[in-house]
N, C-alpha and C. Protein backbone atom coordinates (compact mmCIF):
# COMPACT_ATOMS: atom_id res chain seq x y z
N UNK A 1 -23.35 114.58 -5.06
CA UNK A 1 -23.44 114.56 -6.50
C UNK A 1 -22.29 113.76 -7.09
N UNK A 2 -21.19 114.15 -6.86
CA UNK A 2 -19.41 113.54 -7.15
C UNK A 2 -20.21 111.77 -7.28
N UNK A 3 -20.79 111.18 -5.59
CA UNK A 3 -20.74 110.03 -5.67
C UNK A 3 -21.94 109.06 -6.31
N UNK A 4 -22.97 109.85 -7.04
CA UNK A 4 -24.08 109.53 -7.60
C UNK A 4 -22.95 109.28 -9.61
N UNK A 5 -22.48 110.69 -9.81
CA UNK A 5 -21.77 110.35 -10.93
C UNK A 5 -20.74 109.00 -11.38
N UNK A 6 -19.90 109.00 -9.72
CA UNK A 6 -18.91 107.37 -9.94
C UNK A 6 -19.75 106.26 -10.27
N UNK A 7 -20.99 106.29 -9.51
CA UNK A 7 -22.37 105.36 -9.19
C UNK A 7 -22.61 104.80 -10.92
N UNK A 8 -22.57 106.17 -11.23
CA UNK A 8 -23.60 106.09 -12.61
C UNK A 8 -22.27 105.46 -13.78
N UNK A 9 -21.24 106.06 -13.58
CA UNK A 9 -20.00 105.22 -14.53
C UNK A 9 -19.69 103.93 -14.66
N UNK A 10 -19.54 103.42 -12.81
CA UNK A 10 -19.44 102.29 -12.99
C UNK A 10 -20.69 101.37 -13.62
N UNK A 11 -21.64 101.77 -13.22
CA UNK A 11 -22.95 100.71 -13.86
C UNK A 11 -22.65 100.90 -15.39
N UNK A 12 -22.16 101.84 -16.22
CA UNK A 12 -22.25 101.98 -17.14
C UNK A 12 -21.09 101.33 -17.90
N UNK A 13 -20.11 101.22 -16.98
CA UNK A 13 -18.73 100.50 -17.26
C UNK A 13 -18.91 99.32 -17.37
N UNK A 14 -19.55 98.59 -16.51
CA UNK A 14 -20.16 97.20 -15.94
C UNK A 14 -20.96 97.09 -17.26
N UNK A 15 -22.19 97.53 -17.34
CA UNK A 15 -22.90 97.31 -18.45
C UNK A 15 -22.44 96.72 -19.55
N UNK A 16 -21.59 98.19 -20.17
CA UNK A 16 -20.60 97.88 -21.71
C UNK A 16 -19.36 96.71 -21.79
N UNK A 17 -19.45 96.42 -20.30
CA UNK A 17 -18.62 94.90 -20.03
C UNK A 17 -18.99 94.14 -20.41
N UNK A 18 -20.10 93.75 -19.82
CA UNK A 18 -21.10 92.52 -20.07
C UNK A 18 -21.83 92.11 -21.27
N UNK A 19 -21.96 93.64 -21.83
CA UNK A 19 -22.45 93.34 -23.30
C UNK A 19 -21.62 92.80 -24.31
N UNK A 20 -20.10 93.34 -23.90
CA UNK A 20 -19.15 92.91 -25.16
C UNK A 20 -18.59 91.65 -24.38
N UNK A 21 -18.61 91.16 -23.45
CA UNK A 21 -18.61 89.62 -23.25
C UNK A 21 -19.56 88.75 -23.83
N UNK A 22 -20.71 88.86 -24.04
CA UNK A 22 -21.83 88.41 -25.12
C UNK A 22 -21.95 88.42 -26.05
N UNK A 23 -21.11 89.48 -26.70
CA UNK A 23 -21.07 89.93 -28.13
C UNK A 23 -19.59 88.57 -28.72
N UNK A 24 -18.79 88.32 -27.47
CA UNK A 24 -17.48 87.51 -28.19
C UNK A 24 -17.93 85.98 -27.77
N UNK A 25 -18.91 85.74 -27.12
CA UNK A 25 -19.39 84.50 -26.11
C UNK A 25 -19.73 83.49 -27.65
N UNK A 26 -19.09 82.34 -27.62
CA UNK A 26 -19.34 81.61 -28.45
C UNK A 26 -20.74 80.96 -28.70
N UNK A 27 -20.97 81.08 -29.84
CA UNK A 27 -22.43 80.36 -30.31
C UNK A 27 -22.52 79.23 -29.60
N UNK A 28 -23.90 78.73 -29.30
CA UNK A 28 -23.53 77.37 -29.07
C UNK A 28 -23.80 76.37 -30.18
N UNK A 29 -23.21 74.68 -29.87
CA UNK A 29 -22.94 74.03 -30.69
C UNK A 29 -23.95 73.51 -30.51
N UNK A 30 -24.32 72.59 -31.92
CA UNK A 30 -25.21 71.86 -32.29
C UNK A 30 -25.22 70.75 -32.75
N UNK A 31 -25.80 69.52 -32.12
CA UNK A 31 -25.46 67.96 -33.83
C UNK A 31 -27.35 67.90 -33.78
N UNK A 32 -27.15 67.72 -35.54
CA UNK A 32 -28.70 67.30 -35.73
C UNK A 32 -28.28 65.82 -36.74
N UNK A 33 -29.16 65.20 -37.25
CA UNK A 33 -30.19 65.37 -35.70
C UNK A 33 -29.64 64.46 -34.55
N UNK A 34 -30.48 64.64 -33.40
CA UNK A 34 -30.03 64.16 -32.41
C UNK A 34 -30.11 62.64 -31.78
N UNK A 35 -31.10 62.22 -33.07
CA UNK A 35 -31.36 60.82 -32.58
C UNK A 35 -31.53 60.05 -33.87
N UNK A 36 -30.72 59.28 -34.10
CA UNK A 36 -30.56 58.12 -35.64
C UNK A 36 -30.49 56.74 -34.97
N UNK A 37 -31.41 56.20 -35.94
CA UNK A 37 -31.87 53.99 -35.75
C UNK A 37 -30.89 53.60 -37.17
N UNK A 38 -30.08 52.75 -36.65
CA UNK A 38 -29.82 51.81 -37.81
C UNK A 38 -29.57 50.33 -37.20
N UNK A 39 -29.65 49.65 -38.38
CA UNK A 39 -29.33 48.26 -37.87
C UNK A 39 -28.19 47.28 -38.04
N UNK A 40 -28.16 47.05 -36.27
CA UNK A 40 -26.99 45.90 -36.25
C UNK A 40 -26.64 44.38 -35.81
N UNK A 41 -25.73 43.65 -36.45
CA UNK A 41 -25.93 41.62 -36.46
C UNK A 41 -24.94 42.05 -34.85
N UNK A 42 -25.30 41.67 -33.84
CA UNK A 42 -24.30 41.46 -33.13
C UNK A 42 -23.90 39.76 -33.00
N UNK A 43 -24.22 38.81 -33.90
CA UNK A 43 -23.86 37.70 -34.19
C UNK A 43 -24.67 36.41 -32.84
N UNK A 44 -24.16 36.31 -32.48
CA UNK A 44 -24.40 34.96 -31.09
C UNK A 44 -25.35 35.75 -30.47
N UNK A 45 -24.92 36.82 -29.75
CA UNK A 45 -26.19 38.25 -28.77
C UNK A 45 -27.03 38.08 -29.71
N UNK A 46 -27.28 38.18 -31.18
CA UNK A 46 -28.83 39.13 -31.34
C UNK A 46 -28.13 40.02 -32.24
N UNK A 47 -29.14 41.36 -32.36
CA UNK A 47 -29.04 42.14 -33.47
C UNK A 47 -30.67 42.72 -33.46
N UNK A 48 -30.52 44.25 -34.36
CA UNK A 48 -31.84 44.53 -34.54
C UNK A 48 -31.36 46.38 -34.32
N UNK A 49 -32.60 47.10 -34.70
CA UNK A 49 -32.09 48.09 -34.16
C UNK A 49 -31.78 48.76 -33.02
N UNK A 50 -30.67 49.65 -33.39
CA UNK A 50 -29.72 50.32 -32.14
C UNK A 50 -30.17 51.93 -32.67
N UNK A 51 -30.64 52.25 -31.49
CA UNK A 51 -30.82 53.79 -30.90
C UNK A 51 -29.65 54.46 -30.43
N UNK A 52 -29.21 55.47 -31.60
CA UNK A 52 -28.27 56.46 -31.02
C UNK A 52 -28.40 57.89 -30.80
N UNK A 53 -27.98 58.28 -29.69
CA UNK A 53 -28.39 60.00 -29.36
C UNK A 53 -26.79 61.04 -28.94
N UNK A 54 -27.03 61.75 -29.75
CA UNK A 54 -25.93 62.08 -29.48
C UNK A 54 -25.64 63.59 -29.08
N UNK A 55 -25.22 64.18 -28.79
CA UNK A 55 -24.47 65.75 -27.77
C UNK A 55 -23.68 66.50 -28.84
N UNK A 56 -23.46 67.60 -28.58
CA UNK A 56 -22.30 68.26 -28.69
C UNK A 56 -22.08 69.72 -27.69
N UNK A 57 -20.64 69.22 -27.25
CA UNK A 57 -20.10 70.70 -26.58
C UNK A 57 -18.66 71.29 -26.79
N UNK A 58 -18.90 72.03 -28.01
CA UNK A 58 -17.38 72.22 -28.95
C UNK A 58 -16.84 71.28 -29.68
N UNK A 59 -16.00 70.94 -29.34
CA UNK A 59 -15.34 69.84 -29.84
C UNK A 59 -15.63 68.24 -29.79
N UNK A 60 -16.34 68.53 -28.74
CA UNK A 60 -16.30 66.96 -27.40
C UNK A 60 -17.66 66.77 -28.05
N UNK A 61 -18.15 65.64 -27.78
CA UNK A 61 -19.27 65.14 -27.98
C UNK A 61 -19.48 63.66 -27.41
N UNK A 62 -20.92 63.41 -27.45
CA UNK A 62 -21.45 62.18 -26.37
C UNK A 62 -22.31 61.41 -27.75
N UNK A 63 -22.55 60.06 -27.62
CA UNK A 63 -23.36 59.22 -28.07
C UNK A 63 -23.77 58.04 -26.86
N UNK A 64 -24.97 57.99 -26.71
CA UNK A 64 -26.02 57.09 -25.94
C UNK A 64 -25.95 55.92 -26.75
N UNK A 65 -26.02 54.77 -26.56
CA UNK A 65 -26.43 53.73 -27.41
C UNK A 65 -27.42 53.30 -26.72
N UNK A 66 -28.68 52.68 -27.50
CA UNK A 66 -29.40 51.77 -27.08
C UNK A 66 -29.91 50.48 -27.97
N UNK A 67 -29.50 49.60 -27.39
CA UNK A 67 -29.19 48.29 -28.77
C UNK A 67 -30.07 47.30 -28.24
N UNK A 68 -30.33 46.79 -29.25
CA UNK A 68 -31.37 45.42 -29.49
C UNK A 68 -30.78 44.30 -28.95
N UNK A 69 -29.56 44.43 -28.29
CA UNK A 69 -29.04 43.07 -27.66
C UNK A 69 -29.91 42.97 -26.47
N UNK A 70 -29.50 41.64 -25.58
CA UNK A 70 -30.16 41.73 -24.37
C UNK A 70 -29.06 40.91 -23.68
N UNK A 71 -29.16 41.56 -22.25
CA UNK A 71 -28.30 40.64 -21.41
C UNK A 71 -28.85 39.52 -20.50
N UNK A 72 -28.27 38.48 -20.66
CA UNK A 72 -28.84 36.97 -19.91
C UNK A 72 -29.18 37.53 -18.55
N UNK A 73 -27.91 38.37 -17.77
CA UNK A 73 -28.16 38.06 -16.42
C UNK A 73 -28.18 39.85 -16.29
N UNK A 74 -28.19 40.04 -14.90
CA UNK A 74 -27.90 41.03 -14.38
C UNK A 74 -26.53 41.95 -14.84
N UNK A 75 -26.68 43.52 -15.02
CA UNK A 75 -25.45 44.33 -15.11
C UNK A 75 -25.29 45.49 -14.51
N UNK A 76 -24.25 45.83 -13.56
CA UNK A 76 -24.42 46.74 -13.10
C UNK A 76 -23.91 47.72 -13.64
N UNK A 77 -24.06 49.29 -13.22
CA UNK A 77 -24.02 50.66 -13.51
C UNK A 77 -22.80 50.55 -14.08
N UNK A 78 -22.21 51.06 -14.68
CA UNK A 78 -21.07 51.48 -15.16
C UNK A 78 -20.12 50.70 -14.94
N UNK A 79 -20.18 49.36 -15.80
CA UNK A 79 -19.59 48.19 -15.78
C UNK A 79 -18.92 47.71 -17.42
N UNK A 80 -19.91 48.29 -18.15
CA UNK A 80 -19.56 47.89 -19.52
C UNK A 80 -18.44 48.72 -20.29
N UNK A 81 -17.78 48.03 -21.18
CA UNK A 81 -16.48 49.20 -21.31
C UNK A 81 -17.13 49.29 -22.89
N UNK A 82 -17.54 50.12 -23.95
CA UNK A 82 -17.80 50.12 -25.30
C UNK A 82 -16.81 51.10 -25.81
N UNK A 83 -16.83 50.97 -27.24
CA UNK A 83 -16.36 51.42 -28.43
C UNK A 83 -17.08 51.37 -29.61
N UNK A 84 -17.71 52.43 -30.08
CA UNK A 84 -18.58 53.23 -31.28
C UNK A 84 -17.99 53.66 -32.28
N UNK A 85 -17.77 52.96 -33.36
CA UNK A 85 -17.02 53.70 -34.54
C UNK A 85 -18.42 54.02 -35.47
N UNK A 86 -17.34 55.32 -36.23
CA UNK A 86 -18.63 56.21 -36.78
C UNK A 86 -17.55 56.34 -38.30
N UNK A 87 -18.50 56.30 -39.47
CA UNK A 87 -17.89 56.68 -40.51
C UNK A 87 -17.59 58.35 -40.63
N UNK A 88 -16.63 59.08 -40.91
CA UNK A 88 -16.69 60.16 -41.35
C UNK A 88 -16.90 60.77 -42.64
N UNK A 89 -17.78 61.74 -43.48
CA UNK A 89 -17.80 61.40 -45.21
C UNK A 89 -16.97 62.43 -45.20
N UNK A 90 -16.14 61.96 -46.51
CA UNK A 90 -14.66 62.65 -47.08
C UNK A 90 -13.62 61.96 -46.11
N UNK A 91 -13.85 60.77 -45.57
CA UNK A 91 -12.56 59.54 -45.14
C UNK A 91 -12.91 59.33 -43.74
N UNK A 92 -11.97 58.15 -42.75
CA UNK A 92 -11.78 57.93 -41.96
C UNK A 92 -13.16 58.13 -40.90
N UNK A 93 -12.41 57.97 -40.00
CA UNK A 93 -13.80 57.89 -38.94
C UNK A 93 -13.52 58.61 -37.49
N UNK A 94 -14.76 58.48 -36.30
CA UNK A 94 -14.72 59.07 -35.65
C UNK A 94 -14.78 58.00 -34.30
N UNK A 95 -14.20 57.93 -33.11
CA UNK A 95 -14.32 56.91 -32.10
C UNK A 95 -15.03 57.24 -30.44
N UNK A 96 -15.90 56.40 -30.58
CA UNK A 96 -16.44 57.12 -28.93
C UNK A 96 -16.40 56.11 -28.30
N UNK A 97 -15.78 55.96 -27.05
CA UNK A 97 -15.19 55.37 -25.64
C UNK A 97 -16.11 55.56 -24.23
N UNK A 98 -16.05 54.26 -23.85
CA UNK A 98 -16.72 54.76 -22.37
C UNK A 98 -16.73 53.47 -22.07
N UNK A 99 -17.00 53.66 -20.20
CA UNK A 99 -17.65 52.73 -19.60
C UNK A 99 -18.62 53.59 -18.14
N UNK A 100 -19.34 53.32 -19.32
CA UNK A 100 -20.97 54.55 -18.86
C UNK A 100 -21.85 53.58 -18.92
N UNK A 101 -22.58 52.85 -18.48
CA UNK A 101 -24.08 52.36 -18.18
C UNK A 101 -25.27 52.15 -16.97
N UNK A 102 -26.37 52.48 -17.37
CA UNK A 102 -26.90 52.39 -16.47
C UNK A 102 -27.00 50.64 -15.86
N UNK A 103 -27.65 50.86 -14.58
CA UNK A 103 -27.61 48.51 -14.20
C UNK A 103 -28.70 48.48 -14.92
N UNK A 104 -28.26 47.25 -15.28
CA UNK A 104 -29.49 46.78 -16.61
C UNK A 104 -30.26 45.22 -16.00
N UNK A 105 -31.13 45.38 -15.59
CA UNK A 105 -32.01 44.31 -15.50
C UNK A 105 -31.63 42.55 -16.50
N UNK A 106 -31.47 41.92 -15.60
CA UNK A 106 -31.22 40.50 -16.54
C UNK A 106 -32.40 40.52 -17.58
N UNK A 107 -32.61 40.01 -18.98
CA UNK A 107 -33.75 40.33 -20.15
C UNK A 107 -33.52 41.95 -20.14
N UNK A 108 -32.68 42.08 -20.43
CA UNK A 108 -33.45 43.54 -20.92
C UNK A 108 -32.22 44.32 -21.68
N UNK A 109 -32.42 45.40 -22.62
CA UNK A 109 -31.52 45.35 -23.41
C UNK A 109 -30.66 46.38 -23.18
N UNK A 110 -29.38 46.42 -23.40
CA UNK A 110 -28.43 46.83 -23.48
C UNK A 110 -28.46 48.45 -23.86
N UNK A 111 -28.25 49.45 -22.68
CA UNK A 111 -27.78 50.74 -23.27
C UNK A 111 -26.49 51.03 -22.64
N UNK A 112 -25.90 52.06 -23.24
CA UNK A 112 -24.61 52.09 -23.01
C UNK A 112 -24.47 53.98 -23.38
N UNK A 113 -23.49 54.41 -22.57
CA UNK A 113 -23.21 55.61 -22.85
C UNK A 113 -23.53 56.63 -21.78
N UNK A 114 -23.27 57.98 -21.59
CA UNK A 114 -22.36 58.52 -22.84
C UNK A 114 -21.24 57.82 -23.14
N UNK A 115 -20.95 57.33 -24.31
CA UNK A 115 -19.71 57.86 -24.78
C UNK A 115 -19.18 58.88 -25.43
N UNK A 116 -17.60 58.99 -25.37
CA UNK A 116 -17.18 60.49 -25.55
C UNK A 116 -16.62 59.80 -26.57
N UNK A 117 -16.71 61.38 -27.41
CA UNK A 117 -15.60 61.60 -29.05
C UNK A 117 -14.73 62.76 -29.13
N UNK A 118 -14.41 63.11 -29.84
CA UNK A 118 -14.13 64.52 -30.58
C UNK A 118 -14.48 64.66 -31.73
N UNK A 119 -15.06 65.66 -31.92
CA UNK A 119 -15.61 65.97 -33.65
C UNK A 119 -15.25 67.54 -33.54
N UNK A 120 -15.42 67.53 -35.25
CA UNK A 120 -15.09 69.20 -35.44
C UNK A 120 -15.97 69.18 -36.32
N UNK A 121 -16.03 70.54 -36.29
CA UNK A 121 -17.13 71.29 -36.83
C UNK A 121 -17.45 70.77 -38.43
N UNK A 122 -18.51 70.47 -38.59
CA UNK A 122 -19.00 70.11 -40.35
C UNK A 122 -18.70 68.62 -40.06
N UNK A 123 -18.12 67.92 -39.42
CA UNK A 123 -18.15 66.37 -39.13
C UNK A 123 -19.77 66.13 -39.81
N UNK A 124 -19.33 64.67 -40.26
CA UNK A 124 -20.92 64.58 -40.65
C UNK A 124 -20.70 62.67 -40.62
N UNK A 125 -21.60 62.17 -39.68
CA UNK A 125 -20.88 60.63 -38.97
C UNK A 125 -21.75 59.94 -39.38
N UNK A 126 -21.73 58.48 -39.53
CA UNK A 126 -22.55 58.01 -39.93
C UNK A 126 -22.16 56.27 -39.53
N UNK A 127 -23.23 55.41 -39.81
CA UNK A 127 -22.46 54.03 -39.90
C UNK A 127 -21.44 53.49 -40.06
N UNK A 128 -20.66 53.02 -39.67
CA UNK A 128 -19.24 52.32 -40.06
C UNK A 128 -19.44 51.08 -40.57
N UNK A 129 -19.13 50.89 -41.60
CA UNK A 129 -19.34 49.34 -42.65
C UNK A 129 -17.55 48.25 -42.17
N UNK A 130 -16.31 48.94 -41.61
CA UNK A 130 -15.17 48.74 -42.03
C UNK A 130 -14.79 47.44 -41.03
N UNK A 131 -15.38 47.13 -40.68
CA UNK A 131 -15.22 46.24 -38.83
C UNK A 131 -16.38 46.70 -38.22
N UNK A 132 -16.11 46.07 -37.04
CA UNK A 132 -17.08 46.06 -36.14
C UNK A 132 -17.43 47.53 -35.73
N UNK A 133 -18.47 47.80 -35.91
CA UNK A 133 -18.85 49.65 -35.57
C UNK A 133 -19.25 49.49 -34.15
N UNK A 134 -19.37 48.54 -33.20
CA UNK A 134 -19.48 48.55 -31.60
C UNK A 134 -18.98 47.52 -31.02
N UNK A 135 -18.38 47.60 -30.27
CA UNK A 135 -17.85 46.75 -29.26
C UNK A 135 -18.22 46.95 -27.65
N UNK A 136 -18.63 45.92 -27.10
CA UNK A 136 -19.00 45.90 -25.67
C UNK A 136 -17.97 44.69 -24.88
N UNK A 137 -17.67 44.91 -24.00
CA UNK A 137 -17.02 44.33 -23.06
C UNK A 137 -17.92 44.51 -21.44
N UNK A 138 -18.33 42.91 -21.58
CA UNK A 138 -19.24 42.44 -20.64
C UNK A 138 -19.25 41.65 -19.74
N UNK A 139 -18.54 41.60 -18.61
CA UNK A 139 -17.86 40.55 -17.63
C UNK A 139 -16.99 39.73 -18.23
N UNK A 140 -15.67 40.67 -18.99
CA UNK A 140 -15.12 39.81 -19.79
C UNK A 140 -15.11 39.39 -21.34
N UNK A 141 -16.73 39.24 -21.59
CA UNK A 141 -16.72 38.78 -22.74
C UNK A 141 -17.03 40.13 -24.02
N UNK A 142 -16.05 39.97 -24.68
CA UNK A 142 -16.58 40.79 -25.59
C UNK A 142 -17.24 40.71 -26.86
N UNK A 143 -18.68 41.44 -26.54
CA UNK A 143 -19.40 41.64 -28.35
C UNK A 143 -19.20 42.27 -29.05
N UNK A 144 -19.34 41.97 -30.67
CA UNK A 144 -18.76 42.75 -31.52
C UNK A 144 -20.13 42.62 -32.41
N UNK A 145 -20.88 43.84 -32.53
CA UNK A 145 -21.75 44.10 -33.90
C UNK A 145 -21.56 44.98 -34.92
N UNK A 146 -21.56 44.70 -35.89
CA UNK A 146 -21.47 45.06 -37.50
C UNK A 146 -22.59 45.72 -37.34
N UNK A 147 -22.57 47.20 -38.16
CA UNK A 147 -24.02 47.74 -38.71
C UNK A 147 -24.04 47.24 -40.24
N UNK A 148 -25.28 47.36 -40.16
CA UNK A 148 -26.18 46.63 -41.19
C UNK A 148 -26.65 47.92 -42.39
N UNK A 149 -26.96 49.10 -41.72
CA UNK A 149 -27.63 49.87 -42.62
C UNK A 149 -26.93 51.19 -42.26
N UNK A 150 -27.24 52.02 -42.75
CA UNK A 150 -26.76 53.67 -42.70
C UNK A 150 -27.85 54.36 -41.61
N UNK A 151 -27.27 55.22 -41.03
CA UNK A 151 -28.50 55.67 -40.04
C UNK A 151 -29.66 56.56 -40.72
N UNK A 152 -30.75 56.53 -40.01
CA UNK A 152 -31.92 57.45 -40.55
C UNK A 152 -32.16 58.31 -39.18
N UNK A 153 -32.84 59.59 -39.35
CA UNK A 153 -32.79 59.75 -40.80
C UNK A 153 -31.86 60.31 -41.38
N UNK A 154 -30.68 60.17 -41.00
CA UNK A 154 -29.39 60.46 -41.84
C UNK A 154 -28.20 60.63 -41.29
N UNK A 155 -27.09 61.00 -41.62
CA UNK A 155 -25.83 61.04 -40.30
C UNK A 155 -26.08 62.23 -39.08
N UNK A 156 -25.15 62.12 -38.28
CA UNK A 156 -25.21 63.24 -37.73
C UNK A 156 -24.37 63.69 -37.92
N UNK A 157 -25.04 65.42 -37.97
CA UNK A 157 -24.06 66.48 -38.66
C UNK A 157 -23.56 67.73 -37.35
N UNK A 158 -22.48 67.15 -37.13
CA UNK A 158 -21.95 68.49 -36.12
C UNK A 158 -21.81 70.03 -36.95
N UNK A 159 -22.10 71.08 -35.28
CA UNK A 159 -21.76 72.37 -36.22
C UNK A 159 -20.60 73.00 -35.65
């Protein structure tokens, strides 16, 4: 009997553990929406719209690019070095870094990412008008495209 009662405490100890670890377990985070088109001149490359998708995990966050440029020749995996500037509303901006890509077929267009940021909570990102809002570095050469428009259907809003 003694060892049916310890039996029955601990499960019950265990239990009221696990529940109040759930009860303090952080919400999870959210950016909506998750996928905004706007358009960009990347000048000499091309231009057109760029597909962005983007993450969040706390603080950290990811953006995918997928852009209307195209590359002449062949690129391999995780070769391209980019930089994503994002407007922030109520000032300044937000920066995502990487050299993340998948190999990209010669003709074919340019994705890039993840890149990583930091955002905080209520961030709300959007086009960058101020300079170049992307930069790619591509065997050397680097492109620089201007966005053209504000994203749709609207910024993304971290929570």
């Amino acid at each position: 009997m003694r060892g049916s009662r310890l039996g029955i405490g601990t499960a019950v100890a265990a239990g009221a553990l696990a529940a109040t670890t759930l009860a303090i377990a952080p919400a999870a985070q959210a950016v909506t929406p998750t996928l905004a088109r706007a358009q960009y001149d990347c000048g000499f490359w091309g231009g057109g719209t760029g597909e962005l998708t983007a993450t969040q995990n706390g603080t950290s966050a990811t953006i995918t690019v997928r852009s209307a440029v195209r590359t002449p020749v062949a690129v391999g995996a995780d070769t391209i070095n980019a930089r994503l500037v994002l407007s922030k509303a109520g000032g300044g901006t937000r920066v995502f870094t990487g050299q993340r890509n998948p190999a990209i077929p010669a003709q074919s267009a340019v994705t890039i990412g993840p890149l990583t940021g930091t955002v905080a909570s209520g961030d709300r990102l959007n086009s960058y008008f101020g300079g170049p809002a992307l930069t790619m570095t591509i065997f050397g050469v680097t492109v620089t495209c201007d966005a053209l428009t504000s994203q749709t259907p609207g910024p993304f809003v971290f929570s």
